[in-house]
N, C-alpha and C. Protein backbone atom coordinates (compact mmCIF):
# COMPACT_ATOMS: atom_id res chain seq x y z
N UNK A 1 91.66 93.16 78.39
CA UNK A 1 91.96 92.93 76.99
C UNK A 1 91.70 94.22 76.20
N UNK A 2 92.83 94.42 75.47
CA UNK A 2 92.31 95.78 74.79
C UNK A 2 91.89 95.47 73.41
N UNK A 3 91.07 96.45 73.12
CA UNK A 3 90.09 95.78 71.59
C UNK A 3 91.01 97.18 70.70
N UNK A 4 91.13 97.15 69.55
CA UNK A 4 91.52 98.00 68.60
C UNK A 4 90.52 98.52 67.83
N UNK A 5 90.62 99.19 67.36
CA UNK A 5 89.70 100.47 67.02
C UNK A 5 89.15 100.36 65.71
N UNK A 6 88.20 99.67 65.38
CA UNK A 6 87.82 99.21 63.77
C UNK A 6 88.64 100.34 62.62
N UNK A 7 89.11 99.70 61.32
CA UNK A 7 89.38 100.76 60.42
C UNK A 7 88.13 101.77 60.09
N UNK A 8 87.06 101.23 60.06
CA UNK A 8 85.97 102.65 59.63
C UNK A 8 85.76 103.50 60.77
N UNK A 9 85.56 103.16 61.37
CA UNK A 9 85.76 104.11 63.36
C UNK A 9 87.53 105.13 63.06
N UNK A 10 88.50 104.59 62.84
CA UNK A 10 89.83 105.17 62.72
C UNK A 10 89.82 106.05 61.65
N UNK A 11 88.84 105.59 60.58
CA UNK A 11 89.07 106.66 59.36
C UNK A 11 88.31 107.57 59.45
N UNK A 12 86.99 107.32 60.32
CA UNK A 12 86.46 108.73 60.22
C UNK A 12 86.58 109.93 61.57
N UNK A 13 87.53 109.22 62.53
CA UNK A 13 87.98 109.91 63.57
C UNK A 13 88.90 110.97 62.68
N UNK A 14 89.51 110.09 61.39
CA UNK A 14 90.74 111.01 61.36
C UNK A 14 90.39 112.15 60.53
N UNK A 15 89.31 111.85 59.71
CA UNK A 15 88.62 113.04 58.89
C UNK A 15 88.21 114.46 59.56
N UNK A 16 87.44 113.71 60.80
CA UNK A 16 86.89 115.04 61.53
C UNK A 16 88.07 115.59 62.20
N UNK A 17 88.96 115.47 62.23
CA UNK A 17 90.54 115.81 62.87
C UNK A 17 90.82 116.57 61.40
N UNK A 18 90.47 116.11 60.52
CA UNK A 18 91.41 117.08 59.33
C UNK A 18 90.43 117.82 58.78
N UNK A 19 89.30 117.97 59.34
CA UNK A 19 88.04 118.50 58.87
C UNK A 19 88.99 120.50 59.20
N UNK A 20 89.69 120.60 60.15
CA UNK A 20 89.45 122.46 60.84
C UNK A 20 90.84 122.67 59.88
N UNK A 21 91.77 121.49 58.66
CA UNK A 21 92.88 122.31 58.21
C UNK A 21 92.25 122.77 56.87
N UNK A 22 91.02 122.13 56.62
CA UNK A 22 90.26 123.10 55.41
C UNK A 22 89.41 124.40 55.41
N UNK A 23 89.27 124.60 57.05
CA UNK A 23 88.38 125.66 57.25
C UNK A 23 89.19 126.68 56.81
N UNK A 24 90.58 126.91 56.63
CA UNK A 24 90.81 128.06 56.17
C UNK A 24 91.08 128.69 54.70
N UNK A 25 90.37 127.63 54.04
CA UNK A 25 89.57 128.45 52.96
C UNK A 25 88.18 128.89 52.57
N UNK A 26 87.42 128.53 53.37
CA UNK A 26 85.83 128.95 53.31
C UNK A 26 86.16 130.93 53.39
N UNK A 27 86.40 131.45 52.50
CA UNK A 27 85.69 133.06 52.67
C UNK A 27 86.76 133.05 51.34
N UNK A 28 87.83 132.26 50.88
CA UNK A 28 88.55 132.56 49.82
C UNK A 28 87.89 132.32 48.65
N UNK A 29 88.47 133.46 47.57
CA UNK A 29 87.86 133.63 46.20
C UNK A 29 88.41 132.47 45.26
N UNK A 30 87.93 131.94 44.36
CA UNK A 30 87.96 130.87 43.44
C UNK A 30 87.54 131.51 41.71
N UNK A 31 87.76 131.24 40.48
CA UNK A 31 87.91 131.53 39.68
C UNK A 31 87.13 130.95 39.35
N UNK A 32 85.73 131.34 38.57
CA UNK A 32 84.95 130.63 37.99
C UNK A 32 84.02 131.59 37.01
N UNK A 33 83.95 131.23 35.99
CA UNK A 33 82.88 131.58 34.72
C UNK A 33 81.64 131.54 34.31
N UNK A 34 80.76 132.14 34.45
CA UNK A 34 79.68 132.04 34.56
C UNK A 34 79.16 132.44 32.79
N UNK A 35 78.19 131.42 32.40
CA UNK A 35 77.77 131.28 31.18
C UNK A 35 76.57 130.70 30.94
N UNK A 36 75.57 131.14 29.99
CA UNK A 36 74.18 130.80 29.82
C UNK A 36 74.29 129.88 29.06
N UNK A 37 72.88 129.45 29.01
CA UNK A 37 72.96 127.75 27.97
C UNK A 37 71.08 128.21 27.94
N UNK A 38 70.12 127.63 26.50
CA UNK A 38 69.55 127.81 26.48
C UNK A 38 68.74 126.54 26.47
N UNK A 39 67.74 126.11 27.35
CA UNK A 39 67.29 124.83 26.96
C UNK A 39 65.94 124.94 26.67
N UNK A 40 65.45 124.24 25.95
CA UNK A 40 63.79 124.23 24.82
C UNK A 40 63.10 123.09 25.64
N UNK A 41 62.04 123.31 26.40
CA UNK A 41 61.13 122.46 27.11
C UNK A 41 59.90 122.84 26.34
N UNK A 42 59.24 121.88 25.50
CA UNK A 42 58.23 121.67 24.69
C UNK A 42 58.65 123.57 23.71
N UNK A 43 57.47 124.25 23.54
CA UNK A 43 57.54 125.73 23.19
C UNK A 43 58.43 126.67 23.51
N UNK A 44 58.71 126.06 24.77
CA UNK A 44 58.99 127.68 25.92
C UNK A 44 60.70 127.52 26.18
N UNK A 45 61.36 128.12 25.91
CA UNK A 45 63.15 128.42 26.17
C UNK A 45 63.11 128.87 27.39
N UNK A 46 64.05 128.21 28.17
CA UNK A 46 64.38 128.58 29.59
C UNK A 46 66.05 128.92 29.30
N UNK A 47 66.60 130.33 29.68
CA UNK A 47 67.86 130.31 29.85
C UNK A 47 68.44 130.03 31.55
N UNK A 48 69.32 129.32 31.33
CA UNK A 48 69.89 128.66 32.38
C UNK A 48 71.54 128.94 32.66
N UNK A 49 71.54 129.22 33.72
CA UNK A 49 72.76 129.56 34.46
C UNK A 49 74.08 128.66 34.08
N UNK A 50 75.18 128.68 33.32
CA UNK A 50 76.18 127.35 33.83
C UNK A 50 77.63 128.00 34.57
N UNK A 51 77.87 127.52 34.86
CA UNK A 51 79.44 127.97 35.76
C UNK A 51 80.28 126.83 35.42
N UNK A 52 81.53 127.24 35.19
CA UNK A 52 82.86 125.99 35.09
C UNK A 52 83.97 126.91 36.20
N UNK A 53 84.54 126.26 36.96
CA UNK A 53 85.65 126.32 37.39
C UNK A 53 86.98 126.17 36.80
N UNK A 54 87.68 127.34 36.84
CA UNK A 54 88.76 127.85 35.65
C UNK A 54 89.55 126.53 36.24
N UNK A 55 90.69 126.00 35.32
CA UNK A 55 91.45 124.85 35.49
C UNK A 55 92.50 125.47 35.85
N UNK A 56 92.97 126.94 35.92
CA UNK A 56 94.03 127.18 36.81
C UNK A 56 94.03 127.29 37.72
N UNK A 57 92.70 127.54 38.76
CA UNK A 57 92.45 128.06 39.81
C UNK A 57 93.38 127.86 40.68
N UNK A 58 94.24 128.36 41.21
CA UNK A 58 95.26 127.74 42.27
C UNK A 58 94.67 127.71 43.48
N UNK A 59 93.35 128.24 44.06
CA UNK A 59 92.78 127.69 45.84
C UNK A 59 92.50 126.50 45.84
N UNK A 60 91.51 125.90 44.29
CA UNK A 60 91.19 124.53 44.59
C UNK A 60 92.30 123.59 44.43
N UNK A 61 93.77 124.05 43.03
CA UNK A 61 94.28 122.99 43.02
C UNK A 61 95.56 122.92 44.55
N UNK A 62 95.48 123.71 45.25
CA UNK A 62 96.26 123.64 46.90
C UNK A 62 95.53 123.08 47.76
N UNK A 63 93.91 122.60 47.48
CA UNK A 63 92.82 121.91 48.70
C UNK A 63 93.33 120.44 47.58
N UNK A 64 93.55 120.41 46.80
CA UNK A 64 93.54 119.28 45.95
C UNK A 64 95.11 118.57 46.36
N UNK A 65 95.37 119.42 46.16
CA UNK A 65 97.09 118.98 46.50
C UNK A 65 97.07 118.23 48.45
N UNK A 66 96.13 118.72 49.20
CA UNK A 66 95.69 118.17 50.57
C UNK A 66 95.86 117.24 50.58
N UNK A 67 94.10 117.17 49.40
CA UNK A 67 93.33 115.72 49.87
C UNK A 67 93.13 115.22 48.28
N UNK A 68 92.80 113.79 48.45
CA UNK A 68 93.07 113.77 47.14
C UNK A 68 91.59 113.15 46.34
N UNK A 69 90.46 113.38 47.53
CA UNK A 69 89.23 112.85 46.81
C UNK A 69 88.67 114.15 47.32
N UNK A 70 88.27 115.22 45.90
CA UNK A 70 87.88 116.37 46.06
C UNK A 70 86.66 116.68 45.58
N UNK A 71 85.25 117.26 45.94
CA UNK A 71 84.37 117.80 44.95
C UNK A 71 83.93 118.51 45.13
N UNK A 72 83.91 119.24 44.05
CA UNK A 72 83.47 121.03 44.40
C UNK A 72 81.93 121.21 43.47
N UNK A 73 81.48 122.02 44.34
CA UNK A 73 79.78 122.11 44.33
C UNK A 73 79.72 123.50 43.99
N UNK A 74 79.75 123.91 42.41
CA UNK A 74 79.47 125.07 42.31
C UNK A 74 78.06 125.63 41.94
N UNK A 75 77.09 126.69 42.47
CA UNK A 75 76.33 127.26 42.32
C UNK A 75 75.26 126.54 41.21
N UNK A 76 74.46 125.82 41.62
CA UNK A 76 73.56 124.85 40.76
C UNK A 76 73.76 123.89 39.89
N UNK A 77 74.96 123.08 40.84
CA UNK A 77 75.60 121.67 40.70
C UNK A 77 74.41 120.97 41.02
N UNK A 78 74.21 120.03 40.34
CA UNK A 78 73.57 118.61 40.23
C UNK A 78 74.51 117.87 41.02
N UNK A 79 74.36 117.00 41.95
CA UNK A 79 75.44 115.54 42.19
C UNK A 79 74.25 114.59 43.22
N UNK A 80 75.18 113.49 42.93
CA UNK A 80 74.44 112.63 43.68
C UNK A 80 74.60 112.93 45.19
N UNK A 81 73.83 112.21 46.36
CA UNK A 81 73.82 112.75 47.71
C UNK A 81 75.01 111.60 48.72
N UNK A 82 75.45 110.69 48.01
CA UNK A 82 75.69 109.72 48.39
C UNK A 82 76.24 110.04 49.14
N UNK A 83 77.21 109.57 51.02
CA UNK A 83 77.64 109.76 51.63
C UNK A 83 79.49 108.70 51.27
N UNK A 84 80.27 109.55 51.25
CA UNK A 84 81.58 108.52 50.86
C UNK A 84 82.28 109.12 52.26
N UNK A 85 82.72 108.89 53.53
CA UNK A 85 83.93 108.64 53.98
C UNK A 85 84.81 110.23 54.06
N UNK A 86 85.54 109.69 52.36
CA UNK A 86 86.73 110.20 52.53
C UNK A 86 87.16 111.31 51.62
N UNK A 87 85.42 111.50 50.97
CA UNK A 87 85.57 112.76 50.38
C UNK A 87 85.17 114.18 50.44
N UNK A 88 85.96 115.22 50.51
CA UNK A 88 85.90 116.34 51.14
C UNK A 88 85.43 117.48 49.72
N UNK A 89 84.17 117.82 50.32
CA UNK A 89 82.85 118.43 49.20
C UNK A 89 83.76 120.23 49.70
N UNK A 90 83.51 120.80 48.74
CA UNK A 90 83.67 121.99 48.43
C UNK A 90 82.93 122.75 47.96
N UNK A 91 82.29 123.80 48.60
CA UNK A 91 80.70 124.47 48.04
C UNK A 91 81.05 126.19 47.93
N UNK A 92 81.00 126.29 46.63
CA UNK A 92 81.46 127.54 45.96
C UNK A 92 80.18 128.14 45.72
N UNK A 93 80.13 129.65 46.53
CA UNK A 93 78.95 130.84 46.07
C UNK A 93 79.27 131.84 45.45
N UNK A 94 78.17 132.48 45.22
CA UNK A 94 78.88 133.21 43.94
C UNK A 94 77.73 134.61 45.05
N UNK A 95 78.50 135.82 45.12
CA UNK A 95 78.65 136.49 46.31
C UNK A 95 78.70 138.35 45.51
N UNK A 96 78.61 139.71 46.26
CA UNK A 96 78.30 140.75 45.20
C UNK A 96 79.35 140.74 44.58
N UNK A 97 79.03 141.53 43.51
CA UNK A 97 79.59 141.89 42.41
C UNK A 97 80.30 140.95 41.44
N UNK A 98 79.97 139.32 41.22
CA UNK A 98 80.16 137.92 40.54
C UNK A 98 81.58 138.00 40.85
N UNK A 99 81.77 137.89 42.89
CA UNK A 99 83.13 136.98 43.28
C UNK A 99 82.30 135.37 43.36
N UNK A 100 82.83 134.60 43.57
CA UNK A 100 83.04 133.20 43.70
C UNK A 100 83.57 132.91 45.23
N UNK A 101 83.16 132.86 46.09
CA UNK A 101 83.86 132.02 46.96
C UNK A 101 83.60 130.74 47.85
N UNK A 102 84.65 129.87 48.46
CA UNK A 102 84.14 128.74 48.79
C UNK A 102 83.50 129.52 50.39
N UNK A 103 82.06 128.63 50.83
CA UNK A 103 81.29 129.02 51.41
C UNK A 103 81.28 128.24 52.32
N UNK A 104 81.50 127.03 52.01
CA UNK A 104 81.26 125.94 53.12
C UNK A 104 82.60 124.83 52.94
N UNK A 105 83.47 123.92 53.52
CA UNK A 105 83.99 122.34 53.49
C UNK A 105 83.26 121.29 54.60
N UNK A 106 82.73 120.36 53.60
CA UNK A 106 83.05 119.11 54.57
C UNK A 106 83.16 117.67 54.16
N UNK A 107 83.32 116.82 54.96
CA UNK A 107 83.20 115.43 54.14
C UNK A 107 81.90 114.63 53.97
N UNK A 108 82.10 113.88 53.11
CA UNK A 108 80.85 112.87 53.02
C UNK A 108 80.51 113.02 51.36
């Protein structure tokens, strides 16, 4: 008797199968802005790093155009740790002379 292959077993076979057509942007440059923000903890001002990812960027919106549950982790992103499946994390460093590039892909 042949048994069929649960859908969560099939979906994440197929991820790690599409996991090596994103590897070929990990070393590419990404467009991103880097900008201070000042925040007041009791007395003492801490200036703090922020980065936005330019909305033209065309590397992320061609990984976007891929897949269509995308999140990109730039340089002292906050996010939750949660593990999802079917979404493919994008981790942008910021590298000499303030390039940007993606450093790492994977899912979860």
């Amino acid at each position: 008797m042949r048994v069929n292959t649960p859908t969560g077993v099939q979906a994440t076979m197929d991820i790690l199968t599409s996991t090596a057509q994103f590897d070929q942007f990990v070393g590419r440059e990404v467009m991103v802005t880097k900008s201070h923000r000042t925040l007041k903890i009791g007395a003492e001002e801490i200036e703090l790093p922020e980065y936005t990812l330019a909305s033209d960027d065309t590397v992320i919106k061609e990984i976007e155009g891929m897949w269509s549950d995308v999140r990109v982790w730039l340089p002292n992103t906050m996010g939750t740790m949660d593990y999802v499946t079917g979404r493919l994390n994008v981790y942008v460093t910021e590298g000499e002379g303030g390039k940007y590039t993606i450093s790492k892909v994977d899912f979860g």
